[in-house]
N, C-alpha and C. Protein backbone atom coordinates (compact mmCIF):
# COMPACT_ATOMS: atom_id res chain seq x y z
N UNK A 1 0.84 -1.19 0.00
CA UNK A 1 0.00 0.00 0.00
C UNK A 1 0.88 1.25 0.00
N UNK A 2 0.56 1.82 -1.03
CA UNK A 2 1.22 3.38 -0.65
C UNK A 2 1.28 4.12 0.42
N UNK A 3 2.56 4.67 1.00
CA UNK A 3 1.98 5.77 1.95
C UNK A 3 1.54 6.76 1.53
N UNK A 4 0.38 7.62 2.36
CA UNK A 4 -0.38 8.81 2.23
C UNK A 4 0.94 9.99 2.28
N UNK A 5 0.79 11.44 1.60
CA UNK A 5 1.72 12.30 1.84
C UNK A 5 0.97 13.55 1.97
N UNK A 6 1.63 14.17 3.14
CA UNK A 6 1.07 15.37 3.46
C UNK A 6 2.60 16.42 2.84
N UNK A 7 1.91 17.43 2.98
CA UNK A 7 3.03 18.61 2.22
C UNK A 7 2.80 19.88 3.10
N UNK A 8 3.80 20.47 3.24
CA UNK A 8 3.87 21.63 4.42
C UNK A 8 4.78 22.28 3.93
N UNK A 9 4.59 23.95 3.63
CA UNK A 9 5.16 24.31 2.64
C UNK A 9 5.56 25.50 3.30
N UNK A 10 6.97 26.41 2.67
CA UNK A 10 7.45 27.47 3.68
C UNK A 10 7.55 27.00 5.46
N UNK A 11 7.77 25.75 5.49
CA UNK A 11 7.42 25.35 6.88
C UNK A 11 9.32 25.10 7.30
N UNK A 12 9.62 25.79 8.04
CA UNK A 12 10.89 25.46 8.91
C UNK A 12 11.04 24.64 10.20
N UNK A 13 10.12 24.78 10.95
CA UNK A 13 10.11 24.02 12.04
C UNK A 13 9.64 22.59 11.71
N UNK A 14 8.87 22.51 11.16
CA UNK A 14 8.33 21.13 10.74
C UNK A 14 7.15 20.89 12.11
N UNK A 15 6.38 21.74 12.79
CA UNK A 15 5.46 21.49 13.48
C UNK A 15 4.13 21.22 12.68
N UNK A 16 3.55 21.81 11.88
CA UNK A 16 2.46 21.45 11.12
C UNK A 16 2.40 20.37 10.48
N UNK A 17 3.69 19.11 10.45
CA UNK A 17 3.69 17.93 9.76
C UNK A 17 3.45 17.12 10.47
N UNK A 18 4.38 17.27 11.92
CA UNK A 18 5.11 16.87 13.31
C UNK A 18 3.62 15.47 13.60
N UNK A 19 2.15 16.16 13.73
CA UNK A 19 1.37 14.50 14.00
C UNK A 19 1.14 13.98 13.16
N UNK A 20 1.45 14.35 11.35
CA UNK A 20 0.95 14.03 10.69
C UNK A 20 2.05 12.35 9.95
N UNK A 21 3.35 13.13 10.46
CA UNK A 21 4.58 11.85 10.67
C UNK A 21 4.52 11.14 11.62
N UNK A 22 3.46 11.28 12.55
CA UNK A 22 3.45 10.39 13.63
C UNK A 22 2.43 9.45 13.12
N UNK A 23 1.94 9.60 12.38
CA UNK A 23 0.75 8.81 12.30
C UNK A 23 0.81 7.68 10.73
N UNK A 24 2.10 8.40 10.28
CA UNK A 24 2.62 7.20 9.42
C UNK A 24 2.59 7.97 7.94
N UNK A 25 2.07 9.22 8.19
CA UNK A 25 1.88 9.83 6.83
C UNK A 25 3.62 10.18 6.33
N UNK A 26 3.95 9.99 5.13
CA UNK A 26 4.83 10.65 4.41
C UNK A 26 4.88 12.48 4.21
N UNK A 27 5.41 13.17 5.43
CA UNK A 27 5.59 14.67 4.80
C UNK A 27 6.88 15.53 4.42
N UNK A 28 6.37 15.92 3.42
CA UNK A 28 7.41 17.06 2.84
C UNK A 28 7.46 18.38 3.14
N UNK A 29 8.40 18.72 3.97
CA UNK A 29 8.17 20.09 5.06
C UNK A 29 9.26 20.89 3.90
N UNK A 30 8.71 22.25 2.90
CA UNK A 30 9.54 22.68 2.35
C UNK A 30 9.58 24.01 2.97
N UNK A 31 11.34 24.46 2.49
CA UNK A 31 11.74 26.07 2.96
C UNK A 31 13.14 26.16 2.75
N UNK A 32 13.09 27.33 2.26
CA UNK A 32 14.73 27.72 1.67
C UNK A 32 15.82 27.99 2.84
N UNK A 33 15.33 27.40 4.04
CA UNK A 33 16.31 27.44 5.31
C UNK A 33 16.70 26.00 5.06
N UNK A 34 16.18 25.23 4.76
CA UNK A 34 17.22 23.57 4.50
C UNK A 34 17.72 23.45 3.63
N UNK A 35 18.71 22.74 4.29
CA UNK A 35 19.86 22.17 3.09
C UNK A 35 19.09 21.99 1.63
N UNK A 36 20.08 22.36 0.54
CA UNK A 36 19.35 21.98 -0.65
C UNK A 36 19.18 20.42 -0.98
N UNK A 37 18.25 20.40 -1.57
CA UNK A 37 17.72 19.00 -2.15
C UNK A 37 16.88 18.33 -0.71
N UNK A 38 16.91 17.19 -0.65
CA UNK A 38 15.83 16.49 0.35
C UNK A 38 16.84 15.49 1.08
N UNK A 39 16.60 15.83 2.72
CA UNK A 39 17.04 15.02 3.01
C UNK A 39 16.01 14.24 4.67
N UNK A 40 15.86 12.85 4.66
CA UNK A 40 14.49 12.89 5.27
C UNK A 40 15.14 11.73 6.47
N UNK A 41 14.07 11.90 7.24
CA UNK A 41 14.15 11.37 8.98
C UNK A 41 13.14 11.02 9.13
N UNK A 42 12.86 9.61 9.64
CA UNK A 42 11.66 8.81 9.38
C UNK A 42 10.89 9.35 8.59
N UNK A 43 9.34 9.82 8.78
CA UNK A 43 8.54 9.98 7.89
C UNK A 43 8.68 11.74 7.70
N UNK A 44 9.40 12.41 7.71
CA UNK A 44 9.75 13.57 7.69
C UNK A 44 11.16 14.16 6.12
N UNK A 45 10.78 14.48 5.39
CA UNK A 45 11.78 15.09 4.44
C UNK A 45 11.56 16.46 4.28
N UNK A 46 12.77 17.13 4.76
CA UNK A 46 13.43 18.69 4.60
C UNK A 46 13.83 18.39 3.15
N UNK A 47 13.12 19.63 2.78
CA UNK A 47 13.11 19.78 1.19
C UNK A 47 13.68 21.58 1.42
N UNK A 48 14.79 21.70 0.90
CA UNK A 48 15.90 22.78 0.33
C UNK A 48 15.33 23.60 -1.05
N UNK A 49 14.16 24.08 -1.00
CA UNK A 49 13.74 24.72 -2.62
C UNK A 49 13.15 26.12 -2.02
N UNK A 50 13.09 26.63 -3.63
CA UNK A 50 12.73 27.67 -3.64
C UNK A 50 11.01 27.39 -4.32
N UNK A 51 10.16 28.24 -3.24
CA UNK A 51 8.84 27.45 -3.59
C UNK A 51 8.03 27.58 -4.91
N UNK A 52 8.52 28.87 -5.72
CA UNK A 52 7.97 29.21 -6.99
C UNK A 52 8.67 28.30 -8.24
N UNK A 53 9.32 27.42 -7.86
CA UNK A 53 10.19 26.49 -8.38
C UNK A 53 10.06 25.35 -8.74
N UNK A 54 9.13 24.93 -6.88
CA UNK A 54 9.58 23.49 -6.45
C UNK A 54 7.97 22.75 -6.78
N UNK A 55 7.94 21.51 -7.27
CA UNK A 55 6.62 20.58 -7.41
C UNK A 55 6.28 19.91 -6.40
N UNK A 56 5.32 19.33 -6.21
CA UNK A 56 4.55 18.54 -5.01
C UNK A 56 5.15 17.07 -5.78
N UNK A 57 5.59 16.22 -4.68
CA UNK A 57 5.66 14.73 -5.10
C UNK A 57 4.56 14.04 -5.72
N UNK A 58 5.29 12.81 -6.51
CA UNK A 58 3.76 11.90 -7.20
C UNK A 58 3.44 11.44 -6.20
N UNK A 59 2.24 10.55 -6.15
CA UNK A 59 1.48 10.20 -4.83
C UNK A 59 0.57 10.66 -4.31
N UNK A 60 -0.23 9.84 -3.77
CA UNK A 60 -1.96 10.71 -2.71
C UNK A 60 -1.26 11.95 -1.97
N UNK A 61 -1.61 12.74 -2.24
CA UNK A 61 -1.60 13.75 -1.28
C UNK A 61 -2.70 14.24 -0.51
N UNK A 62 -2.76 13.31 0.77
CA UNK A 62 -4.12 13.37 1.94
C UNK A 62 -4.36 15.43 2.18
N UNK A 63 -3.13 16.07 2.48
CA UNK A 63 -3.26 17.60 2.85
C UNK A 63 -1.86 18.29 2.64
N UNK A 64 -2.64 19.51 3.06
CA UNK A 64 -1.78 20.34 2.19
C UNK A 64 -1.93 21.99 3.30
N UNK A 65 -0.62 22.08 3.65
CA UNK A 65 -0.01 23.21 4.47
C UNK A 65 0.41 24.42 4.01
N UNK A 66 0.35 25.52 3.84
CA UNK A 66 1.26 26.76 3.68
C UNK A 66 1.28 27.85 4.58
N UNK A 67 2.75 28.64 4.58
CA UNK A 67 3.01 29.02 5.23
C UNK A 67 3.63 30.63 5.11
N UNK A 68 3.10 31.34 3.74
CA UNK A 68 4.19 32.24 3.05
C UNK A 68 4.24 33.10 3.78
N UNK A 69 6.10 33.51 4.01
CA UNK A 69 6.29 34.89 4.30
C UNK A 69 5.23 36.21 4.28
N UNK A 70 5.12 36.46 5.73
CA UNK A 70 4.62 37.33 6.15
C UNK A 70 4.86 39.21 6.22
N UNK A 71 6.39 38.88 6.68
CA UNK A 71 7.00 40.32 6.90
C UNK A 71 6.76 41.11 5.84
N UNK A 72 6.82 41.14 5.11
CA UNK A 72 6.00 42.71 3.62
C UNK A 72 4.81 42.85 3.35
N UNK A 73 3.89 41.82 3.95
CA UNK A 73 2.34 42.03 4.06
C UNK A 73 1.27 42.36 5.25
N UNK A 74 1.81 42.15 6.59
CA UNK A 74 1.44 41.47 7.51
C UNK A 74 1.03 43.27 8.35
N UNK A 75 -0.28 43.39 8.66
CA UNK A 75 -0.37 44.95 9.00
C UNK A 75 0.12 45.42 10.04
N UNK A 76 0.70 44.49 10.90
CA UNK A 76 1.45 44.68 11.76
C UNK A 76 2.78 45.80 11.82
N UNK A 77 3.33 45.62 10.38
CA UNK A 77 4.40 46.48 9.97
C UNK A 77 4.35 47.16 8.80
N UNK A 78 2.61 47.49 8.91
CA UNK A 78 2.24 48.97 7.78
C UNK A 78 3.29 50.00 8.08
N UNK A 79 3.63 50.22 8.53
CA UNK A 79 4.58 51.43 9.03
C UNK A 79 5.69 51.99 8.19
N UNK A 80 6.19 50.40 7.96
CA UNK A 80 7.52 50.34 6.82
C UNK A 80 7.10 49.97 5.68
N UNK A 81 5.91 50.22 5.23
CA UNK A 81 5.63 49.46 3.64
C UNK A 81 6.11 50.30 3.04
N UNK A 82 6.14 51.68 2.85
CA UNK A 82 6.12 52.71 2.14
C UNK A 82 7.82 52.90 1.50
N UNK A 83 8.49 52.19 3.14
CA UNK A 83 10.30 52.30 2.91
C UNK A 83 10.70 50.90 2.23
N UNK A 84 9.75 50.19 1.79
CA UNK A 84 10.05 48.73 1.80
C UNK A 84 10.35 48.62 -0.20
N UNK A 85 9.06 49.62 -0.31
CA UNK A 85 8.97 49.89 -1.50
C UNK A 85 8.20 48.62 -2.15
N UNK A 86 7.84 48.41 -3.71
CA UNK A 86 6.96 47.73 -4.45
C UNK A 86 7.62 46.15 -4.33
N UNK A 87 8.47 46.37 -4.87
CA UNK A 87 8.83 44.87 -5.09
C UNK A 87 8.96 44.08 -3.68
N UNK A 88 9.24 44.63 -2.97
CA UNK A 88 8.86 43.66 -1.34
C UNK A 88 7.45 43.09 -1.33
N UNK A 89 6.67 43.99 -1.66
CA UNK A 89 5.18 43.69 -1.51
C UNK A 89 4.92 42.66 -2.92
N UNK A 90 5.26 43.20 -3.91
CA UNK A 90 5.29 42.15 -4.84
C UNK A 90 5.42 41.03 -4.83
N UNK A 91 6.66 40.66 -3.84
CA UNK A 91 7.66 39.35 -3.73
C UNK A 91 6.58 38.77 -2.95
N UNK A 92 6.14 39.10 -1.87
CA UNK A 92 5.32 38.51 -1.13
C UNK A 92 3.75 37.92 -1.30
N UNK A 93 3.46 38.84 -2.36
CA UNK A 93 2.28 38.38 -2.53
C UNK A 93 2.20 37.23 -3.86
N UNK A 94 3.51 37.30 -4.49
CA UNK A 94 3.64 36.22 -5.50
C UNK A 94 3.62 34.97 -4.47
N UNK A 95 4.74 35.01 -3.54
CA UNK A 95 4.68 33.79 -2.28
C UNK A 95 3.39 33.00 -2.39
N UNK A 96 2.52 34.08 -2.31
CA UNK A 96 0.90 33.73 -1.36
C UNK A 96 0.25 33.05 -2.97
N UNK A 97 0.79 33.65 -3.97
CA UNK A 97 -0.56 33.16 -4.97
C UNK A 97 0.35 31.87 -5.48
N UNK A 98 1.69 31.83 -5.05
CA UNK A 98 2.24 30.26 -5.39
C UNK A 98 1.60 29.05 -4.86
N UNK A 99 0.64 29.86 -3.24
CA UNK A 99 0.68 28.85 -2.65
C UNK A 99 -1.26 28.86 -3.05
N UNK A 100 -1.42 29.77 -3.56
CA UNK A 100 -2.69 29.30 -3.84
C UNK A 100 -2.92 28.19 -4.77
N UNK A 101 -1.92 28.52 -5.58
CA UNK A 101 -1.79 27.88 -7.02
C UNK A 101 -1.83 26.50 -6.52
N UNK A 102 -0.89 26.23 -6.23
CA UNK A 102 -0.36 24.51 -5.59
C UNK A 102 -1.42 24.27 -4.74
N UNK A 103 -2.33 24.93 -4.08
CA UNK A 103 -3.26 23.90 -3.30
C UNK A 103 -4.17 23.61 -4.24
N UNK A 104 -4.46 24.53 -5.14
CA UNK A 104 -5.48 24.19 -6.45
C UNK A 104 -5.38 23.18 -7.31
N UNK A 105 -4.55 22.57 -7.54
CA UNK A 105 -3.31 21.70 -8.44
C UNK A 105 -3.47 20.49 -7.81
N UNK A 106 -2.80 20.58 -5.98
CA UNK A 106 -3.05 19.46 -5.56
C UNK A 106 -4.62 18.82 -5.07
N UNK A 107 -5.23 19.68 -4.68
CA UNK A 107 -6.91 19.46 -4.46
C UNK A 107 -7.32 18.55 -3.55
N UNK A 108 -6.12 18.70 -2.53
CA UNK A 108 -6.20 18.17 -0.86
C UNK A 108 -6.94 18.96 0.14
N UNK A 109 -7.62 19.13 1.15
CA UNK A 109 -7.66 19.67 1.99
C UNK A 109 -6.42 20.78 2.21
N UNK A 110 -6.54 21.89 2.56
CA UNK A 110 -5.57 22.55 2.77
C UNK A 110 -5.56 23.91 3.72
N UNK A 111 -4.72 24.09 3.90
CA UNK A 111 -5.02 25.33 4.56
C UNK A 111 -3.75 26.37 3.94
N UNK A 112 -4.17 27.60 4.34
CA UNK A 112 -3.00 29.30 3.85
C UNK A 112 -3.25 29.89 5.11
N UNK A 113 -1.85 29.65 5.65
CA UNK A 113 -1.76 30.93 6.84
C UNK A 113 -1.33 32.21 6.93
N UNK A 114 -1.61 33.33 7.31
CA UNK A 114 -0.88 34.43 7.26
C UNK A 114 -1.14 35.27 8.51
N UNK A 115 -1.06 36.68 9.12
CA UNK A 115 -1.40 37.04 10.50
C UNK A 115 -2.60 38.13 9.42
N UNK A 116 -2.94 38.60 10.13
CA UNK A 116 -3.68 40.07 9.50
C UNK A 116 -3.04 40.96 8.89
N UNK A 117 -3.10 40.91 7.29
CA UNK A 117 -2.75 41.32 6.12
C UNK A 117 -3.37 41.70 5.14
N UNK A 118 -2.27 42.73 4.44
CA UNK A 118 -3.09 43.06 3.09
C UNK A 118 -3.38 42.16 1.70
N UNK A 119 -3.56 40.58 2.36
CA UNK A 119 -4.23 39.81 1.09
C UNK A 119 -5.41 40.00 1.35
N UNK A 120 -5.97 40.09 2.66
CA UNK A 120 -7.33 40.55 2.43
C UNK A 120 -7.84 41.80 1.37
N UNK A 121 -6.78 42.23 1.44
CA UNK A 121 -7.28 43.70 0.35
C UNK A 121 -7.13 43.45 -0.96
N UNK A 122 -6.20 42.53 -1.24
CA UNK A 122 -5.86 42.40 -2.81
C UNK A 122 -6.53 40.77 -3.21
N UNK A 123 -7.21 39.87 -2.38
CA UNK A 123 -7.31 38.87 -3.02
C UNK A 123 -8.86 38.56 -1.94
N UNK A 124 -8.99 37.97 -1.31
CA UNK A 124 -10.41 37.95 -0.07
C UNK A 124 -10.26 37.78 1.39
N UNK A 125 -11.41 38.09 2.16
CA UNK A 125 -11.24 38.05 3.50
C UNK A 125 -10.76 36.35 3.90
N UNK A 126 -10.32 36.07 5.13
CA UNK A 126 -9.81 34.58 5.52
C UNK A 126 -11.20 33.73 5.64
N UNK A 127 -10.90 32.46 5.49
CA UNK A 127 -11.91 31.92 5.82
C UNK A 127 -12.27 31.40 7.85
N UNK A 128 -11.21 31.88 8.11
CA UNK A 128 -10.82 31.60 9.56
C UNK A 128 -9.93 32.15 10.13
N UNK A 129 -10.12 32.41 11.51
CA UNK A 129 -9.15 33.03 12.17
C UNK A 129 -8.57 32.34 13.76
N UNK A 130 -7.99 32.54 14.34
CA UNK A 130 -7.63 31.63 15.33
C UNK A 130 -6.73 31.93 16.37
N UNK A 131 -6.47 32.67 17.82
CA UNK A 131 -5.32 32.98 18.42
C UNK A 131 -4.96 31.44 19.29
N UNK A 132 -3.62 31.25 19.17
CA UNK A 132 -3.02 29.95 19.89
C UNK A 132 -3.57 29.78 21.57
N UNK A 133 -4.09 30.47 22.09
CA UNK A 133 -4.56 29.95 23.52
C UNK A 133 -5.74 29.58 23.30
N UNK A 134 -6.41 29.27 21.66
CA UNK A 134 -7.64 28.58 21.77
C UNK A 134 -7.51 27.08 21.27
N UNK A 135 -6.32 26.72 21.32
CA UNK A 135 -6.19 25.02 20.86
C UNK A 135 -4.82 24.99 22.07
N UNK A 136 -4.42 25.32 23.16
CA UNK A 136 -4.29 25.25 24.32
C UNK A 136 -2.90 25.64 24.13
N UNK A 137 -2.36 26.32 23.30
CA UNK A 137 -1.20 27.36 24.10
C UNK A 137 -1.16 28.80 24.39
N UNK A 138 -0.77 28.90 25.30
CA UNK A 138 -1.45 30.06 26.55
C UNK A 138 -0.89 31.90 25.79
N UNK A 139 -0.90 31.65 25.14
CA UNK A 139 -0.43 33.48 23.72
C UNK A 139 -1.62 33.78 23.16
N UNK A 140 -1.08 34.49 22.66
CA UNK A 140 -1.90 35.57 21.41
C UNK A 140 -1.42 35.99 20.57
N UNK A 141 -2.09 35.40 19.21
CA UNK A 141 -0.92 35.97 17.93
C UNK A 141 -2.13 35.98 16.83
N UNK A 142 -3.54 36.56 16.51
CA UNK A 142 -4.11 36.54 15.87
C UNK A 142 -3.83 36.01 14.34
N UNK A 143 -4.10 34.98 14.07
CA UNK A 143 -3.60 34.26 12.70
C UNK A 143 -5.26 34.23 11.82
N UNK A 144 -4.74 34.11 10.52
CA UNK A 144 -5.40 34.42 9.50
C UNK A 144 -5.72 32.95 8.83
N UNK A 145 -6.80 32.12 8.45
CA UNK A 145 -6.52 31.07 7.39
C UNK A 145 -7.80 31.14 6.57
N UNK A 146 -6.98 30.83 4.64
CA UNK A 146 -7.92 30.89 3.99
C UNK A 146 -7.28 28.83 3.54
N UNK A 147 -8.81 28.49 3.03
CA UNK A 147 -8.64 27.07 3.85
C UNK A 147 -9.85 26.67 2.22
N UNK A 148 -9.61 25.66 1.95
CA UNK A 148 -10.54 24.53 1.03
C UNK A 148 -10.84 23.42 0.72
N UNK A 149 -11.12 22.86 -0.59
CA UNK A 149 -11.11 21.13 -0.67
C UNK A 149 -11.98 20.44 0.45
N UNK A 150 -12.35 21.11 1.58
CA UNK A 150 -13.15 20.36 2.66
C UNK A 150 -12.03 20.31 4.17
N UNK A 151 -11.49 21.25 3.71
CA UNK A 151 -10.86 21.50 5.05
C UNK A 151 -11.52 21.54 6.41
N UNK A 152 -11.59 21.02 7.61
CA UNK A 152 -12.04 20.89 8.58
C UNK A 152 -11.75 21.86 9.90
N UNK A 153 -12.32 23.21 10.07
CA UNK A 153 -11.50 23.72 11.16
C UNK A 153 -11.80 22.64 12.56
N UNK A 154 -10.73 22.72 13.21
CA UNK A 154 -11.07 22.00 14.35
C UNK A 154 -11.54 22.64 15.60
N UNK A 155 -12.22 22.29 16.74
CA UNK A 155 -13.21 22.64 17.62
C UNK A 155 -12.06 22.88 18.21
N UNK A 156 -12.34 24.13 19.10
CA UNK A 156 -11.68 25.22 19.98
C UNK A 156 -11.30 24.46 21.22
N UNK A 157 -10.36 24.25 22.13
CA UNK A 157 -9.90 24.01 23.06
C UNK A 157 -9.18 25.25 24.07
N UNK A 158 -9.91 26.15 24.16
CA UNK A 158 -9.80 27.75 24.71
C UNK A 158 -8.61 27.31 25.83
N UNK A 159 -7.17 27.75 26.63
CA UNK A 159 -7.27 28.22 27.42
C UNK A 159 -6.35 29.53 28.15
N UNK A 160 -6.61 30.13 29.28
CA UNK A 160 -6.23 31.26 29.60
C UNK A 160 -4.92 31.78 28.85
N UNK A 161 -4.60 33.24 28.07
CA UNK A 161 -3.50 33.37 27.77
C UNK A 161 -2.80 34.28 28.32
N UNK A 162 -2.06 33.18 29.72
CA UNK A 162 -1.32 33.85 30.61
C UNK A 162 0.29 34.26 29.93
N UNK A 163 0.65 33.99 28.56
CA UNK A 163 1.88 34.47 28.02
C UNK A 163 1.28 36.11 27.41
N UNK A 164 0.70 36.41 27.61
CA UNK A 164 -0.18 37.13 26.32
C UNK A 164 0.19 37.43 25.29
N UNK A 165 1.02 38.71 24.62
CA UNK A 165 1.39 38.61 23.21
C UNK A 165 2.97 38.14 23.27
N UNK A 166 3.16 36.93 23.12
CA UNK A 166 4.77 37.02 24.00
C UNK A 166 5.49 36.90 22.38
N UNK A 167 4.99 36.64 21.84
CA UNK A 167 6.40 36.91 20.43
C UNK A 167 6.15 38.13 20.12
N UNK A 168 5.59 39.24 20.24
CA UNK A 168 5.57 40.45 19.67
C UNK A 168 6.73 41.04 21.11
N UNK A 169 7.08 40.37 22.47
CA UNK A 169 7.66 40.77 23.15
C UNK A 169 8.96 40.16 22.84
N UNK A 170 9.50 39.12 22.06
CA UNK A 170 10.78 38.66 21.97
C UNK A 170 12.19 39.54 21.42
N UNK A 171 12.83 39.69 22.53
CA UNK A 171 13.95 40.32 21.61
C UNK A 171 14.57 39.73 20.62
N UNK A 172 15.16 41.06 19.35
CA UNK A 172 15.84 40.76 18.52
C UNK A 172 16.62 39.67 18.66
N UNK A 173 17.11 38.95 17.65
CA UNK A 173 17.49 37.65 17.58
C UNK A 173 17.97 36.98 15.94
N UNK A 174 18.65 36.30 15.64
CA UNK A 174 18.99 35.75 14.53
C UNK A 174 17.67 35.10 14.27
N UNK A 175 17.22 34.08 15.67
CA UNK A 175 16.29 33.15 14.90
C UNK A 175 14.59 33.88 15.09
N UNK A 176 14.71 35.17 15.72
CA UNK A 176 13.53 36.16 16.17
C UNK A 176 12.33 35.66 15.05
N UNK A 177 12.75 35.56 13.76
CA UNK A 177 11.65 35.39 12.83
C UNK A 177 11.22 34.33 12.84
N UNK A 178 11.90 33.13 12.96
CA UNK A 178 10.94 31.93 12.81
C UNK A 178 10.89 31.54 13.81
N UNK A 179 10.77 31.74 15.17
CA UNK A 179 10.68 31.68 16.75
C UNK A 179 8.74 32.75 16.24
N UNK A 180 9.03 33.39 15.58
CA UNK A 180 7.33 33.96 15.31
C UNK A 180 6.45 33.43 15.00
N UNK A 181 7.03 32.78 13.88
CA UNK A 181 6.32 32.66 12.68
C UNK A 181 5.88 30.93 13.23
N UNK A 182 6.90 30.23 14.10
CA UNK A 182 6.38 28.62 14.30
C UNK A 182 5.09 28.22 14.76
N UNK A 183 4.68 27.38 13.76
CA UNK A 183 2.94 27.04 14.20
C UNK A 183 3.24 26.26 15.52
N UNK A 184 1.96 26.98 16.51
CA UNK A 184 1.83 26.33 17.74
C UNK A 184 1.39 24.89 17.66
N UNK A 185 1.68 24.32 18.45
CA UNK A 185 1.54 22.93 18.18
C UNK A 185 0.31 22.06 18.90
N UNK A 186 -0.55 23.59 19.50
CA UNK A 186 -1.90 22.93 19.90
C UNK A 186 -2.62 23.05 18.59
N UNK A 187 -2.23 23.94 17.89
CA UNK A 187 -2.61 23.99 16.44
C UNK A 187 -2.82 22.96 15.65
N UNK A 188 -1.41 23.01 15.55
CA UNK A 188 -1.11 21.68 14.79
C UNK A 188 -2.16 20.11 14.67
N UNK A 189 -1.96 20.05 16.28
CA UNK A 189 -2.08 18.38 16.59
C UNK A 189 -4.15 18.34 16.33
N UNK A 190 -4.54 19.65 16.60
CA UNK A 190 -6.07 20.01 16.67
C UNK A 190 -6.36 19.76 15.15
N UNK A 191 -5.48 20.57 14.27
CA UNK A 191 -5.95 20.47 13.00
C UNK A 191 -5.66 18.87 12.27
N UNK A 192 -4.96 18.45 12.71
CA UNK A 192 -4.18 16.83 12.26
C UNK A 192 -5.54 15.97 12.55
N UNK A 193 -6.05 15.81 14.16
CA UNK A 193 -7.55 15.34 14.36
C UNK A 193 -8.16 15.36 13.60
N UNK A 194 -9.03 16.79 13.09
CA UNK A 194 -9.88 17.18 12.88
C UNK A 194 -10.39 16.58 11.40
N UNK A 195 -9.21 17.10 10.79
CA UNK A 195 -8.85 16.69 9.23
C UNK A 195 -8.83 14.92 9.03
N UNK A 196 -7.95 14.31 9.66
CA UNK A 196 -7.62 13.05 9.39
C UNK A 196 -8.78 11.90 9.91
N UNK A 197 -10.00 12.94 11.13
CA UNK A 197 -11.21 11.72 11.12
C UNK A 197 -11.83 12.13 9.96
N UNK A 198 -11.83 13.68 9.54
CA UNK A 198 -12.94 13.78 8.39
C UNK A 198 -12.56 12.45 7.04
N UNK A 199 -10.77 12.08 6.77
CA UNK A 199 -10.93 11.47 5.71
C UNK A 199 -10.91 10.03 5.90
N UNK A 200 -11.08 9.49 7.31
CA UNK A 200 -11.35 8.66 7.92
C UNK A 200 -13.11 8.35 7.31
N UNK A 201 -13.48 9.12 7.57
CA UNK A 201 -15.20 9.25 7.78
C UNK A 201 -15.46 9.13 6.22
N UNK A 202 -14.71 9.70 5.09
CA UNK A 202 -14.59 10.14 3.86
C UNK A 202 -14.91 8.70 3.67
N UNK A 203 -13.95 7.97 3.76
CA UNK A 203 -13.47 6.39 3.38
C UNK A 203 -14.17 5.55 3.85
C-alpha cells in the first residue's frame, strides 16, 4: 500500500507535519532554510527549494499546508511598507498566490496561513481566524486562514492566555523570525484530528 503524503510548505520548524509523521503519513516540510535538495528522517523530508520552483511529489496527497512569508504584508508592519517599497510587496504576494496555485493543483484539503494582512485587500477576506490559547497554548498571535477542498477547522480548546502577546515581546534575535512565525503545536495536533477523522469518515 502506498503511503499517504502530506506537504507543508514554507514550513521550517516542521510542526504542522510533526502528528501528521506520527501517524505514518509521508511529509514534505519545504523552505529555503534547508539544506538543498531532500534530506528525510523517518517519515519527515526537509526539502531545500525555492517554492515558486519546487513541485509537489507523485502520490496521494491526503493535505496540504502553507506558510508564506509574512514580513512585507502582515499589518502589523504597515509602518515600513512605504520604505520597503513595491517589489517587497510584490515578492510577497507572489509567495501567497504560489501557494494558492499549488493547493489548487493538488486538491487536498488545505489550509493558507498568514497574521492580518493586506491579502485581504488584494485577493479575499480569511476563511478563519484563530489565536493559539484557543487550541491550548497560553499566547496571542491573531492568525489568518484561507482554507478549502473540505478543510475541517477544528473545535476550539480555549485556554487562559497567561503568556499574552509574548512573540511580539521577543527580543531581537537571529532566529527572532521563525521563533514567530512557528505554528503552535496545539494547532497543529487540533488540526491533524480534525482533518484526518474527516478522511477517515470520507473512506
Amino acid at each position: 500500500m502506498t503511503q499517504p503524503i502530506m506537504i507543508s510548505c514554507f514550513d521550517h520548524t516542521g510542526n504542522m507535519a510533526q502528528p501528521w509523521a506520527e501517524a505514518g503519513f509521508l511529509c514534505y516540510c519545504v523552505d529555503m532554510q534547508h539544506a538543498p535538495g531532500e534530506t528525510r528522517t523517518g517519515n519527515i523530508v526537509k526539502v531545500g527549494a525555492n517554492m515558486l520552483d519546487w513541485l509537489p511529489p507523485r502520490g496521494e496527497i491526503a493535505f496540504a499546508s502553507f506558510f508564506p512569508p509574512c514580513t512585507d504584508v502582515a499589518v502589523s508592519g504597515a509602518r515600513w511598507f512605504r520604505d520597503k517599497g513595491l517589489g517587497k510587496l510584490i515578492g510577497a504576494l507572489q509567495l501567497f498566490k504560489r501557494s494558492v496555485d499549488l493547493a489548487e493543483l493538488i486538491g487536498a484539503p488545505y489550509l493558507i496561513e498568514n497574521p492580518v494582512s493586506k491579502v485581504s485587500s488584494y485577493w479575499r477576506k480569511p476563511d478563519n481566524s484563530f489565536d493559539p490559547c484557543a487550541y491550548g497554548d497560553p499566547y496571542t498571535k491573531k492568525t489568518c486562514l484561507w482554507t478549502g477542498n473540505g478543510f475541517v477547522m477544528p473545535p476550539k480548546r480555549r485556554v487562559e492566555p497567561t503568556e499574552g502577546s509574548k512573540m511580539h515581546l521577543m527580543p531581537p534575535s537571529e532566529e527572532r523570525a521563525n521563533l514567530r512565525s512557528a505554528t503552535p503545536m496545539g494547532f497543529a495536533r487540533a488540526v491533524f484530528e480534525a482533518n484526518a477523522v474527516a478522511m477517515e469518515v470520507a473512506a
